[in-house]
Protein backbone atom coordinates (compact mmCIF):
# COMPACT_ATOMS: atom_id res chain seq x y z
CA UNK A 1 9.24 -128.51 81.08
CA UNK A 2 9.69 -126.89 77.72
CA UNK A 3 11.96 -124.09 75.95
CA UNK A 4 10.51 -120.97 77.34
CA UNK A 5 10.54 -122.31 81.60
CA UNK A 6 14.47 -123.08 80.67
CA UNK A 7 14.62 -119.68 79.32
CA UNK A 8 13.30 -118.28 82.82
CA UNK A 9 15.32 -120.22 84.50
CA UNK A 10 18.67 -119.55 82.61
CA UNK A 11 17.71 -115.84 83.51
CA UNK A 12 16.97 -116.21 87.13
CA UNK A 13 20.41 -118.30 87.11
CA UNK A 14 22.82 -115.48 85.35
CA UNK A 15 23.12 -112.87 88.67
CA UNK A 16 24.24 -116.22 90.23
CA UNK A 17 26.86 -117.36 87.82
CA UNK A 18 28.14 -113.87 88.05
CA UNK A 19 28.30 -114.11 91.60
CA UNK A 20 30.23 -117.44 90.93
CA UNK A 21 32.56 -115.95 88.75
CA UNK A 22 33.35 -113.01 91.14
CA UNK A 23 33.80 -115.20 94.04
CA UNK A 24 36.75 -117.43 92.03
CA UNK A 25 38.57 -114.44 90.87
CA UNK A 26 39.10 -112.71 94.56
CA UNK A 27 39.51 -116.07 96.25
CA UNK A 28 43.16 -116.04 97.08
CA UNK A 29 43.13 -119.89 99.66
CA UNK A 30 42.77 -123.26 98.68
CA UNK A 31 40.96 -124.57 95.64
CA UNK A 32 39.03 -126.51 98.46
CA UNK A 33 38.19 -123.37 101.10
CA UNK A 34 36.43 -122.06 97.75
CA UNK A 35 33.74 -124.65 97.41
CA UNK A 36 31.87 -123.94 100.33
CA UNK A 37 31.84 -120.15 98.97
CA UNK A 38 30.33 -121.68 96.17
CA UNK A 39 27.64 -123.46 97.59
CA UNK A 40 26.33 -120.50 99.47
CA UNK A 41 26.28 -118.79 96.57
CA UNK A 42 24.51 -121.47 94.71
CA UNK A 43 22.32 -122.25 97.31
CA UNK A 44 20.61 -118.48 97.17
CA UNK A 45 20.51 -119.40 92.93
CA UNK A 46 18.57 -122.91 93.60
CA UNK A 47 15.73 -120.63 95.19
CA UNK A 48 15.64 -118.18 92.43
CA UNK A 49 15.27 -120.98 89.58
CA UNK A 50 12.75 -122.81 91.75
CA UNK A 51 10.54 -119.32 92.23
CA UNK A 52 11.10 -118.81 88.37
CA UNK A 53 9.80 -122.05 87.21
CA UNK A 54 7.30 -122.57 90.18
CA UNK A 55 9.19 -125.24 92.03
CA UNK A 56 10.45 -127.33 88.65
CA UNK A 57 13.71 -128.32 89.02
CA UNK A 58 15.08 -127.43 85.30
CA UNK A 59 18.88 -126.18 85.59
CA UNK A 60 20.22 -127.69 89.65
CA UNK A 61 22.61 -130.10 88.40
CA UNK A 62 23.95 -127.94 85.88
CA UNK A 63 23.90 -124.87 88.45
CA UNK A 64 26.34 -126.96 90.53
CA UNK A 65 28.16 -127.75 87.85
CA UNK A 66 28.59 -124.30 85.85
CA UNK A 67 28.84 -122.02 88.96
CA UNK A 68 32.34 -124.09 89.75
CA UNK A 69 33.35 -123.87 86.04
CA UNK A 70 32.61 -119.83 86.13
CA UNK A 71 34.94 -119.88 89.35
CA UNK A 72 37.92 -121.84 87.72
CA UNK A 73 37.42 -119.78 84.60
CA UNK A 74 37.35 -116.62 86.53
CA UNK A 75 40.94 -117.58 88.50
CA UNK A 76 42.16 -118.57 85.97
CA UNK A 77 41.86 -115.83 83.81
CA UNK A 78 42.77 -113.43 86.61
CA UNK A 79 45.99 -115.68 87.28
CA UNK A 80 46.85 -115.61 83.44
CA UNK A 81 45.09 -113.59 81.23
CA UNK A 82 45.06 -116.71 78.91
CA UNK A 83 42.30 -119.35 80.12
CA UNK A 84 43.15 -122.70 78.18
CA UNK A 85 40.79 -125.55 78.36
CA UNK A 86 43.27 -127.59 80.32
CA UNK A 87 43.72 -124.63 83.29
CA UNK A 88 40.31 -124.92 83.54
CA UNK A 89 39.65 -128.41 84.03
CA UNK A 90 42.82 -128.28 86.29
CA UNK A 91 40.67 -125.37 88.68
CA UNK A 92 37.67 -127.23 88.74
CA UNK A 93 39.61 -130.58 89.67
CA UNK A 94 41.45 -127.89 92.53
CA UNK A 95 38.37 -126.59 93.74
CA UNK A 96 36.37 -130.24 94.27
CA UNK A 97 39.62 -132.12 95.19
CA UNK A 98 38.99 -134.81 97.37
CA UNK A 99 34.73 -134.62 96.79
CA UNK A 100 34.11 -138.20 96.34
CA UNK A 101 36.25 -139.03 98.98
CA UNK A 102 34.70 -136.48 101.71
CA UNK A 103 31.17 -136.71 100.74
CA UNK A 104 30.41 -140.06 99.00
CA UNK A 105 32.84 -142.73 100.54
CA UNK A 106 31.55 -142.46 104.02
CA UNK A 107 27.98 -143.16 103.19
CA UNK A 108 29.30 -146.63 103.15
CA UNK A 109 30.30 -146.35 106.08
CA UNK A 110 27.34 -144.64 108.36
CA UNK A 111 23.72 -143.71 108.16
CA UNK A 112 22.71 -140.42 107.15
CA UNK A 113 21.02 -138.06 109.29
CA UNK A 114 18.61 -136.74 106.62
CA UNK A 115 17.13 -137.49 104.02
CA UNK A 116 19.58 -138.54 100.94
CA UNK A 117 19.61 -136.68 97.97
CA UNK A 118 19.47 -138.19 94.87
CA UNK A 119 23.34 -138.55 94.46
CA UNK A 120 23.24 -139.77 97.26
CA UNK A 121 21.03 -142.86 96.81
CA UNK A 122 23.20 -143.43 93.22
CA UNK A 123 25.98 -144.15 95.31
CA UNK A 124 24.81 -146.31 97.70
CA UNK A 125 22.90 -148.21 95.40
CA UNK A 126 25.30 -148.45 92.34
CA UNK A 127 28.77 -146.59 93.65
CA UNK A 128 27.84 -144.14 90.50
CA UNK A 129 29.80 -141.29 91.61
CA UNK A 130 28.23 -139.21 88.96
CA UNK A 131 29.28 -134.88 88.76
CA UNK A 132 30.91 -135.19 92.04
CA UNK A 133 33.37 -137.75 90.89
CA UNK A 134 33.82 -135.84 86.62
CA UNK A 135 34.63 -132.28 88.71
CA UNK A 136 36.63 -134.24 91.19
CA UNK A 137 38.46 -135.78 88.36
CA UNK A 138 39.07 -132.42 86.35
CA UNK A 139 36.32 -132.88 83.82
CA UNK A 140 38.20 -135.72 81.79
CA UNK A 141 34.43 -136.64 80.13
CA UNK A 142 34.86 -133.07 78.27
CA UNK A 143 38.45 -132.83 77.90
CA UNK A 144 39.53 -135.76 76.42
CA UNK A 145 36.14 -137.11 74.77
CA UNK A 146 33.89 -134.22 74.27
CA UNK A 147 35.97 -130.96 73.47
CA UNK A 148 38.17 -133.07 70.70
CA UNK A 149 34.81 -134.64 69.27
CA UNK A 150 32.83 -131.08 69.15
CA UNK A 151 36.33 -129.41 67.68
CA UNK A 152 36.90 -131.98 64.88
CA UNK A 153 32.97 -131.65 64.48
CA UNK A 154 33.27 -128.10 63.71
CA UNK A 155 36.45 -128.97 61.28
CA UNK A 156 34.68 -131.36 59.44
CA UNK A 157 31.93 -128.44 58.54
CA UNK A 158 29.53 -129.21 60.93
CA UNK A 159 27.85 -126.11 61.45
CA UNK A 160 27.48 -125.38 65.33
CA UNK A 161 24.26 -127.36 66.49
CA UNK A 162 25.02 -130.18 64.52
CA UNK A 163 28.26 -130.41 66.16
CA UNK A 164 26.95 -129.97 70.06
CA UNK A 165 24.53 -133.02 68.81
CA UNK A 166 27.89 -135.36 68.04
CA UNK A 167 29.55 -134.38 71.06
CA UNK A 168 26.18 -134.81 72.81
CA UNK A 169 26.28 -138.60 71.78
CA UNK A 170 30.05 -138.81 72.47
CA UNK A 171 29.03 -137.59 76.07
CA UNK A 172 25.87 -140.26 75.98
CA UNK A 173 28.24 -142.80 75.44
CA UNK A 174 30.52 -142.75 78.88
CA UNK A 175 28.56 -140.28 80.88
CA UNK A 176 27.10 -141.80 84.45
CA UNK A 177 24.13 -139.98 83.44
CA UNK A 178 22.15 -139.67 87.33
CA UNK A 179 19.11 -138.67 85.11
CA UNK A 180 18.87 -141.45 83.03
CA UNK A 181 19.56 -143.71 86.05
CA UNK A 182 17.36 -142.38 88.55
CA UNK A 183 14.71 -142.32 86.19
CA UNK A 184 15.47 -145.51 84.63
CA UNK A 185 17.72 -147.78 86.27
CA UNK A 186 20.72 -149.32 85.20
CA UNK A 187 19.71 -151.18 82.34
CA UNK A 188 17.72 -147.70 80.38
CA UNK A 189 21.80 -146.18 81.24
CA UNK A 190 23.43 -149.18 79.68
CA UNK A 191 21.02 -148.80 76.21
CA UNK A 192 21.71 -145.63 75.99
CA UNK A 193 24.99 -145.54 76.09
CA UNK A 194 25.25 -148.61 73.65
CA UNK A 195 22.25 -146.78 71.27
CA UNK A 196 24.70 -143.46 71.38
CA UNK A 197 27.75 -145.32 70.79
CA UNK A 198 26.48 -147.65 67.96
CA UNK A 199 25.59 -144.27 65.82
CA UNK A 200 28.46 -142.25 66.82
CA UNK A 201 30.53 -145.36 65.51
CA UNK A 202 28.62 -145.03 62.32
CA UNK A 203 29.54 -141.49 61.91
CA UNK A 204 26.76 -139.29 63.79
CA UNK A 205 26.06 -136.59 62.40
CA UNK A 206 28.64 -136.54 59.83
CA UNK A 207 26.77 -138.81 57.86
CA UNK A 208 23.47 -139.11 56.24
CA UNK A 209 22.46 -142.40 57.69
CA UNK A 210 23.76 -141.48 61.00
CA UNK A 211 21.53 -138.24 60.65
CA UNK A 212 18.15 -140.52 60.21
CA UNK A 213 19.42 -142.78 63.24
CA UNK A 214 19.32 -139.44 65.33
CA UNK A 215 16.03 -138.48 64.93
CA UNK A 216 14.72 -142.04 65.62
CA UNK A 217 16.68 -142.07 68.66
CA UNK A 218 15.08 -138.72 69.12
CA UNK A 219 11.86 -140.09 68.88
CA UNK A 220 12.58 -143.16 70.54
CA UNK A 221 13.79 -141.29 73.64
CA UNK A 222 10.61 -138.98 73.36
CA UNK A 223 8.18 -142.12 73.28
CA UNK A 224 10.08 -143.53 76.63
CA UNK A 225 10.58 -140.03 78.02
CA UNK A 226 13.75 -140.93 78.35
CA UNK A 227 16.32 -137.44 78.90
CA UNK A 228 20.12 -137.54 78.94
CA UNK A 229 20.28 -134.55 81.69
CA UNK A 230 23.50 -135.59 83.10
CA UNK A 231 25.03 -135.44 79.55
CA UNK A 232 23.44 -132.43 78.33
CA UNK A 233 24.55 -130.76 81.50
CA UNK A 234 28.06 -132.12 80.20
CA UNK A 235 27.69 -130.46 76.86
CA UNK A 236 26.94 -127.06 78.00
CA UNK A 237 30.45 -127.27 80.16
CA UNK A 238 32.11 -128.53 77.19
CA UNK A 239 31.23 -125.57 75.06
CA UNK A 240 31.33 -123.03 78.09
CA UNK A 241 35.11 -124.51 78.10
CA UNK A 242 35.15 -124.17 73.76
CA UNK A 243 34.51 -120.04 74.37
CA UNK A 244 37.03 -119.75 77.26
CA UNK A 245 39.86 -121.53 75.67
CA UNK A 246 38.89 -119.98 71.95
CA UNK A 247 38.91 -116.73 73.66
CA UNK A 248 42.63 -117.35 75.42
CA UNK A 249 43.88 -118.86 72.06
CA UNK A 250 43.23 -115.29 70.24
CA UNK A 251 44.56 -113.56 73.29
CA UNK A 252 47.71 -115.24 72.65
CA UNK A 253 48.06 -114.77 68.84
């Protein structure tokens, strides 16, 4: 993979989070009765990105994850006219309610009657209940660690990459990152988060030192081809949420 197949992807991907977005603002049922919507929807996207990029999966977790955050955004700004971040993550946690419990808890329980998907196998392997179990949850990964850490980021002076790099390692720090594990294992997903941690503690990118510690990680991860997905899917939700609530804050003043 490199920058220009995530560029065709992202552009084979937009009709669908439009479509995404469209669906949550007419839906008028249950957060629930919209998922399935959703899935359709996404479903039809999954087969664009994989003719795009010739069958490399690039964007799927992420398509899961953003198409349900374009839905919530889209209700919500229907509904109000004034999306905050925490209506959001309140919609998204409406829309998956009761994921984890319909989808992952019974795999204990019987034997599947196809093959598994990755998630899948994370679960009954580790109980990681990974994106299922954040979105189920109402995103508390980005609204209580990541959002705060990329805003105070920004305060500080941080000038907008540099900031989506601290909340990156915020994220690297809690997130059941499926990537890293699947990959990996359980004991790659524990360094990281203890490698992300330790440097965030020291001050990230805020600080000169924690600056050089970056790029070694950087190049560390490179050398073990080692790549957060799971938390850089995270990051892209937490500033997808940044726009939508900065956008509802001005709408209000």
């Amino acid at each position: 993979m490199d920058y220009f197949l995530f560029l065709k992807s992202s552009s084979a991907l937009a009709g669908t989070m439009f479509r995404c977005a469209a669906a949550g603002w007419s839906h008028d049922g249950s957060g629930p009765a919209l998922l399935p919507v959703l899935r359709r929807i996404g479903a039809d996207g999954e087969a664009k990105m994989f003719r795009a990029t010739a069958a490399v999966n690039t964007q799927k977790g992420l398509l899961f994850l953003q198409g349900v955050l374009a839905a919530a955004a889209a209700g919500v700004l229907r509904d109000s006219r004034r999306p905050a971040a925490s209506s959001v993550c309140q919609r998204v946690a409406a829309i998956c309610q009761g994921l984890v419990e319909r989808e992952l808890e019974p795999l204990r329980h019987m034997p599947l009657s196809r093959k598994a998907t990755a998630g899948e196998k994370l679960f009954l392997e580790y109980g990681v209940i990974g994106i299922r179990g954040e979105m189920d949850a109402g995103l508390p990964n980005i609204a209580n660690l990541a959002l705060p850490c990329f805003r105070d980021a920004l305060s500080a002076g941080l000038s907008l990459n540099d900031a989506l790099v601290q909340a990156l390692l915020a994220l690297m720090t809690v997130a059941e990152d499926t990537t890293v594990l699947n990959r990996h294992g359980p004991d790659v997903l524990r360094e990281v988060q203890a490698l992300a941690g330790s440097i965030l503690a020291g001050g990230g990118m805020l600080t000169e030192s924690g600056r050089r510690e970056i790029a070694g990680l950087d190049q560390l991860f490179i050398a073990r081809r080692i790549s957060p997905g799971g938390a850089a899917d995270l990051l892209a939700a937490t500033y997808f949420i940044h726009l939508i609530d900065k956008e509802g804050r001005a709408a209000a003043d």
